[in-house]
C-alpha atoms as a PDB file:
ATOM      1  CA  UNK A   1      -7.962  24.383  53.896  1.00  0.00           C
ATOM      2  CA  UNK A   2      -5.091  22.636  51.900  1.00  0.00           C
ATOM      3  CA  UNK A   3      -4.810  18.903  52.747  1.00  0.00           C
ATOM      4  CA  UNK A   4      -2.448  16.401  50.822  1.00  0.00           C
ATOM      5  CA  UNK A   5      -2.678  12.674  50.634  1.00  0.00           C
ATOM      6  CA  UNK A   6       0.404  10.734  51.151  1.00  0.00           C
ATOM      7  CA  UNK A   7       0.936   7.300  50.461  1.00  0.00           C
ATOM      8  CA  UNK A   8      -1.557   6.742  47.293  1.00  0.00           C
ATOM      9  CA  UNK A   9      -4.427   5.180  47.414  1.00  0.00           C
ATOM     10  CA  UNK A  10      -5.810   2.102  49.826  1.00  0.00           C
ATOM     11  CA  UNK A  11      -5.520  -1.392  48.055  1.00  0.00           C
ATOM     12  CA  UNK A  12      -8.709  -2.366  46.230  1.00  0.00           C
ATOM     13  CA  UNK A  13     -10.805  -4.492  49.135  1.00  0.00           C
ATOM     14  CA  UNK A  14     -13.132  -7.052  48.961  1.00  0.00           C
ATOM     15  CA  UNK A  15     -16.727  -6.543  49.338  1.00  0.00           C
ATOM     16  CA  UNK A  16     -17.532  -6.120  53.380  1.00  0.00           C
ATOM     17  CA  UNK A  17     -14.031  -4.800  54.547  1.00  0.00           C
ATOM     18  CA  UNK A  18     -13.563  -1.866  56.798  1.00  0.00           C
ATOM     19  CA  UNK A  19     -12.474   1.248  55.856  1.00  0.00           C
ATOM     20  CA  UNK A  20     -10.825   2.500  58.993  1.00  0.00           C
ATOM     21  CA  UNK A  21      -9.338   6.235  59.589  1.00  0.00           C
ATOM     22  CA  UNK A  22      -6.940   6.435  62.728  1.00  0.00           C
ATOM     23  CA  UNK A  23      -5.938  10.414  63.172  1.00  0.00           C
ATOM     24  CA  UNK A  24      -3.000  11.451  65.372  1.00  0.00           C
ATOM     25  CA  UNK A  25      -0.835  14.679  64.970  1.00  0.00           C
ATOM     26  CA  UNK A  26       1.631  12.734  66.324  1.00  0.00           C
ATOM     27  CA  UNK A  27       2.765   9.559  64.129  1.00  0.00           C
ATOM     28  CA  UNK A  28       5.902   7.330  63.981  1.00  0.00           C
ATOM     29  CA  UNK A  29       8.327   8.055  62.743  1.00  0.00           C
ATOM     30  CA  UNK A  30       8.301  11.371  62.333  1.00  0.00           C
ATOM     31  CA  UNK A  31       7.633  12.117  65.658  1.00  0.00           C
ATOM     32  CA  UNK A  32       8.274  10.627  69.096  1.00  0.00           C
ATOM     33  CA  UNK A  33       6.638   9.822  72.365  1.00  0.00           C
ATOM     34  CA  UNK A  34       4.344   7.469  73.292  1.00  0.00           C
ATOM     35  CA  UNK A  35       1.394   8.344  71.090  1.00  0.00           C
ATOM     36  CA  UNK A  36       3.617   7.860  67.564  1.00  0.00           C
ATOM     37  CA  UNK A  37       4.511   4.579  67.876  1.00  0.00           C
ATOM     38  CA  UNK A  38       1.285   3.069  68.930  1.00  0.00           C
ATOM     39  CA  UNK A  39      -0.552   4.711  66.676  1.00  0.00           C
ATOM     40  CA  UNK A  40       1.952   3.653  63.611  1.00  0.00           C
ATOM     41  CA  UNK A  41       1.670   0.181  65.182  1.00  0.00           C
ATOM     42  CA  UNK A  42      -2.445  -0.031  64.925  1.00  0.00           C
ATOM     43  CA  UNK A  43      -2.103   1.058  61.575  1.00  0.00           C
ATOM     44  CA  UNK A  44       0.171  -1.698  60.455  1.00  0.00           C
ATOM     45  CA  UNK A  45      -2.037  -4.251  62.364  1.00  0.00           C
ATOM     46  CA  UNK A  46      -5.687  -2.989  61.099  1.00  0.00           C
ATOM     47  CA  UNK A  47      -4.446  -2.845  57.758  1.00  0.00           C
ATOM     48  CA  UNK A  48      -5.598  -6.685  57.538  1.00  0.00           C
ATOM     49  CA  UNK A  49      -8.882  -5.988  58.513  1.00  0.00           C
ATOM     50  CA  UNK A  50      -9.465  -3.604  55.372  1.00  0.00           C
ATOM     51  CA  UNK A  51      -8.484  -0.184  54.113  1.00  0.00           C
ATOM     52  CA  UNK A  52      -6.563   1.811  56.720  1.00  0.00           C
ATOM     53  CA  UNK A  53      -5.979   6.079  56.847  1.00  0.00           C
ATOM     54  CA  UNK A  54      -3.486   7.781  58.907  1.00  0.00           C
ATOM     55  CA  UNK A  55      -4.929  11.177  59.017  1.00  0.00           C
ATOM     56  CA  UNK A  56      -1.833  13.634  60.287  1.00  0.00           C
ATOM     57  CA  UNK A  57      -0.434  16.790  60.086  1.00  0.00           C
ATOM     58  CA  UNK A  58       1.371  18.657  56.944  1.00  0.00           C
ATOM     59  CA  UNK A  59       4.150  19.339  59.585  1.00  0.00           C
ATOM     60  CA  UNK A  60       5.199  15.567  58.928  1.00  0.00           C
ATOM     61  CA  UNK A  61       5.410  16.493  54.741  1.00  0.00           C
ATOM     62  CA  UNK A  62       8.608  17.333  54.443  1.00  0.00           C
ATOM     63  CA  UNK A  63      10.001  14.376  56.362  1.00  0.00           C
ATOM     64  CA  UNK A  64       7.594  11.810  55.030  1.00  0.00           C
ATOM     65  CA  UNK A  65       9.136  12.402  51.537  1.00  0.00           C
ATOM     66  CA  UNK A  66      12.950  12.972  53.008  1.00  0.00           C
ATOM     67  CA  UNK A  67      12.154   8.941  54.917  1.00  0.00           C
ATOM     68  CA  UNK A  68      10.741   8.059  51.536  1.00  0.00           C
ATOM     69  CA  UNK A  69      13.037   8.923  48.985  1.00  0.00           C
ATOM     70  CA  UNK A  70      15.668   7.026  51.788  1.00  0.00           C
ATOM     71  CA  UNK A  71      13.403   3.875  51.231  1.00  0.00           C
ATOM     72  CA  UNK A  72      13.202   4.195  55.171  1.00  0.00           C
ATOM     73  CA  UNK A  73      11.398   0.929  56.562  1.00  0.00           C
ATOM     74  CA  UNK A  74       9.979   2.742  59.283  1.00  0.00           C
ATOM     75  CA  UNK A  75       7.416   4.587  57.164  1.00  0.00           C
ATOM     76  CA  UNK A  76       3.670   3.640  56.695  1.00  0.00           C
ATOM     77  CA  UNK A  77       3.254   0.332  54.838  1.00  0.00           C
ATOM     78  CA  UNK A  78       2.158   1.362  51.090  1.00  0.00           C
ATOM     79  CA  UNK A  79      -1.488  -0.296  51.084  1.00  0.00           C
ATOM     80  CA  UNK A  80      -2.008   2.684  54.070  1.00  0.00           C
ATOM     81  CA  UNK A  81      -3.434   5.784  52.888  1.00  0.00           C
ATOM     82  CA  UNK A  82      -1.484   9.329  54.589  1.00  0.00           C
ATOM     83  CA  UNK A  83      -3.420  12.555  54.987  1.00  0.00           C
ATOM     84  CA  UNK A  84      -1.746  15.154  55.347  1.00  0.00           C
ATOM     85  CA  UNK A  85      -3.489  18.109  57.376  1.00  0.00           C
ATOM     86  CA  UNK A  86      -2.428  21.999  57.593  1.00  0.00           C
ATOM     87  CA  UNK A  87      -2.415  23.297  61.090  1.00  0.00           C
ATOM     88  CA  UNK A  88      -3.847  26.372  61.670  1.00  0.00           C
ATOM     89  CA  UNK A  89      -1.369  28.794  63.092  1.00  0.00           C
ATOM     90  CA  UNK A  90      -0.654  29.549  66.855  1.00  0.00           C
ATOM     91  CA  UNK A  91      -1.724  32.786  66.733  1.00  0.00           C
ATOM     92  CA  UNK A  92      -4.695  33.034  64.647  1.00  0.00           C
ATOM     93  CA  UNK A  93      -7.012  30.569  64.695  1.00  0.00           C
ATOM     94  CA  UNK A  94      -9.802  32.995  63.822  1.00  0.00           C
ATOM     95  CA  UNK A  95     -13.364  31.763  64.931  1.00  0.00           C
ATOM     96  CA  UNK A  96     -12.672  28.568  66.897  1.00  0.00           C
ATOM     97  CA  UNK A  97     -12.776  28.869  70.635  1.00  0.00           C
ATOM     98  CA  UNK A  98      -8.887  27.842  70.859  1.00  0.00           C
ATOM     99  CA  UNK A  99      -6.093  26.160  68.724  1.00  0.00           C
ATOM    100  CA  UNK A 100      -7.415  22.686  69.314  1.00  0.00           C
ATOM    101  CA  UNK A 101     -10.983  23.390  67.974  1.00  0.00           C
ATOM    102  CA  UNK A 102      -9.728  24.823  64.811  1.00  0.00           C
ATOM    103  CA  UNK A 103      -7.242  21.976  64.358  1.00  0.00           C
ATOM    104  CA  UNK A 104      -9.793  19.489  65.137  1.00  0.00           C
ATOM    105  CA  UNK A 105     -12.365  21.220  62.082  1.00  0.00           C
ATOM    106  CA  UNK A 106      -9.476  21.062  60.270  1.00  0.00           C
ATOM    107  CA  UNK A 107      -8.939  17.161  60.853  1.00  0.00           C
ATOM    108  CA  UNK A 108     -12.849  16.933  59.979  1.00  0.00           C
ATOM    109  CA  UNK A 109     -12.750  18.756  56.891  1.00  0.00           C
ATOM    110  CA  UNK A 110     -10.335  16.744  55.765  1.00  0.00           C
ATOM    111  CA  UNK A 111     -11.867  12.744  56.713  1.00  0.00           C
ATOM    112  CA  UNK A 112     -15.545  14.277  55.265  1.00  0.00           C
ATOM    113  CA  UNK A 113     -12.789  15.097  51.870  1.00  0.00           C
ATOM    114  CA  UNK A 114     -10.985  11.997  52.290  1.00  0.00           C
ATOM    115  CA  UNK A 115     -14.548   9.901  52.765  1.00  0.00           C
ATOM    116  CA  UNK A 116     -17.200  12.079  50.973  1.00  0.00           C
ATOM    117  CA  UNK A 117     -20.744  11.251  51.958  1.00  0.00           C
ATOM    118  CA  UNK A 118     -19.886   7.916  53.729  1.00  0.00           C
ATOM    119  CA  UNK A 119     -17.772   8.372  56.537  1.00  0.00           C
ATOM    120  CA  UNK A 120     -15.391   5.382  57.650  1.00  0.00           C
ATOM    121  CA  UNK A 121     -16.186   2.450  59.360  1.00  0.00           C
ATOM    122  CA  UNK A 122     -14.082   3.000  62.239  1.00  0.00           C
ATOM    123  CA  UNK A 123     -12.249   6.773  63.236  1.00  0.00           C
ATOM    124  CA  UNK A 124     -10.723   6.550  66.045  1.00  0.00           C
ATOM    125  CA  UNK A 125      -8.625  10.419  67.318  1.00  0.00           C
ATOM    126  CA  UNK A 126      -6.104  10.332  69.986  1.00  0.00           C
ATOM    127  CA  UNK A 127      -7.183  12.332  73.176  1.00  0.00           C
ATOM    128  CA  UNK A 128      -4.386  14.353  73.441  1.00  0.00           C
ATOM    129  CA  UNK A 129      -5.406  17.510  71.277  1.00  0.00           C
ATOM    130  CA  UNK A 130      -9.249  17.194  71.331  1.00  0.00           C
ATOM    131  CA  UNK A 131      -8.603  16.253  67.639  1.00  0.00           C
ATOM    132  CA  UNK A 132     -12.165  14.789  67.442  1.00  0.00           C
ATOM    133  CA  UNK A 133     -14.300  17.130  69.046  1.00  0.00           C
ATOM    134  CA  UNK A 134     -15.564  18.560  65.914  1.00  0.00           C
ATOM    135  CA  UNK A 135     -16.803  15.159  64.411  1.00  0.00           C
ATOM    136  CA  UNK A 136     -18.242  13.946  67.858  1.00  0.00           C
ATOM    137  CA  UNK A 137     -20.279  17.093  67.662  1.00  0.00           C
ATOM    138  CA  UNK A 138     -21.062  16.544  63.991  1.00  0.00           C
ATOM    139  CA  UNK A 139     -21.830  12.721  64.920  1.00  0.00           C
ATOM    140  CA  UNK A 140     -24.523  13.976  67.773  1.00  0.00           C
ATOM    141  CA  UNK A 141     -26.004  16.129  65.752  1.00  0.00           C
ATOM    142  CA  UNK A 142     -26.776  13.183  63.762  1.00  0.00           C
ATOM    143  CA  UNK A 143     -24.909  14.729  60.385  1.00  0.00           C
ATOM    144  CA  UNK A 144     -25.423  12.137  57.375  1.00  0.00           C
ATOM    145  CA  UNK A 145     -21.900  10.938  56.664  1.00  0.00           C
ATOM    146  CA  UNK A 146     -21.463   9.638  60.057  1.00  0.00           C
ATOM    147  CA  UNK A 147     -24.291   7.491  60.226  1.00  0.00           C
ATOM    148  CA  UNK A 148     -22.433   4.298  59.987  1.00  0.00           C
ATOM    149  CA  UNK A 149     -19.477   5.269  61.447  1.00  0.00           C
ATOM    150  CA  UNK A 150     -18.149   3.977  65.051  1.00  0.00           C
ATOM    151  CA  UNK A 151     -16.218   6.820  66.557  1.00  0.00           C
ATOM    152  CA  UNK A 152     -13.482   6.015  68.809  1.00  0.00           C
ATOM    153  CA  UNK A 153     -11.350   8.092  71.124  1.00  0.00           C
ATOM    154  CA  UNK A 154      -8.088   6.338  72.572  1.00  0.00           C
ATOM    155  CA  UNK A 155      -7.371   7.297  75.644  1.00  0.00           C
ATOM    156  CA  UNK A 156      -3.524   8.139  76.220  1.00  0.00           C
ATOM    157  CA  UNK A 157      -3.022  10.390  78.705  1.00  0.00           C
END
């Protein structure tokens, strides 16, 4: 499952800062509507707490580097880390129960890559695609890499 960082890596942090992982398919500005924005606006706020991750999908690619070549303002600040995440096709999404539950083992493949054996501080998922059902369910099932980690899920709709 291909997934491609973005932005570089985090700035180096100081001993005790959070490493925080906020995940939205949508994201500013690549998208619209009401999740993109705030979600682009957390990031550039929590980003002074410690290391911050916009985990997102690889639909965004193409635009991310058209907005960055442009020097476009709007983009992610560079001390924030992008993900990029495949989505699996509409019409095949082979084991998974539906579209959303193979996007959202997607989006957890992809923060266990992006954080190895320690998961983040703080993940927080949007509601809106049931983008962190897979890593509440790994979370429950008390799975190692979580053990530290505060899960979140924003409510928006």
């Amino acid at each position: 499952m291909p997934v491609e960082r973005g932005g570089g890596p985090g700035v180096p942090l100081a001993s005790g800062a959070m490493r925080i992982a906020l995940v939205s398919r949508e994201l500013y500005p690549y998208s619209g509507g009401g999740i993109a924005p705030v979600v682009a606006a957390e990031a550039r706020m929590l980003r002074e707490l410690g290391e911050v991750t916009l985990v997102t999908s690889a639909a965004h690619r193409e635009e991310h580097e058209r907005l960055r070549r442009a020097g476009d303002p709007r983009l992610p600040p560079a001390d924030v880390d992008l993900v990029f995440v495949e989505e699996p096709p509409e019409d095949d999404f082979g084991a998974y129960m539906s579209w959303p539950h193979a996007w959202s083992a997607r989006i957890h493949a992809a923060l266990r890559d992006r954080y190895g054996d320690r998961g983040p501080d703080l993940v927080e998922f949007c509601d809106y695609l049931a983008e962190g059902f897979v890593t509440i369910q790994a979370a429950h099932s008390r799975a190692a890499w979580l053990d530290r980690t505060l899960i979140c899920v924003r409510l928006h709709t």
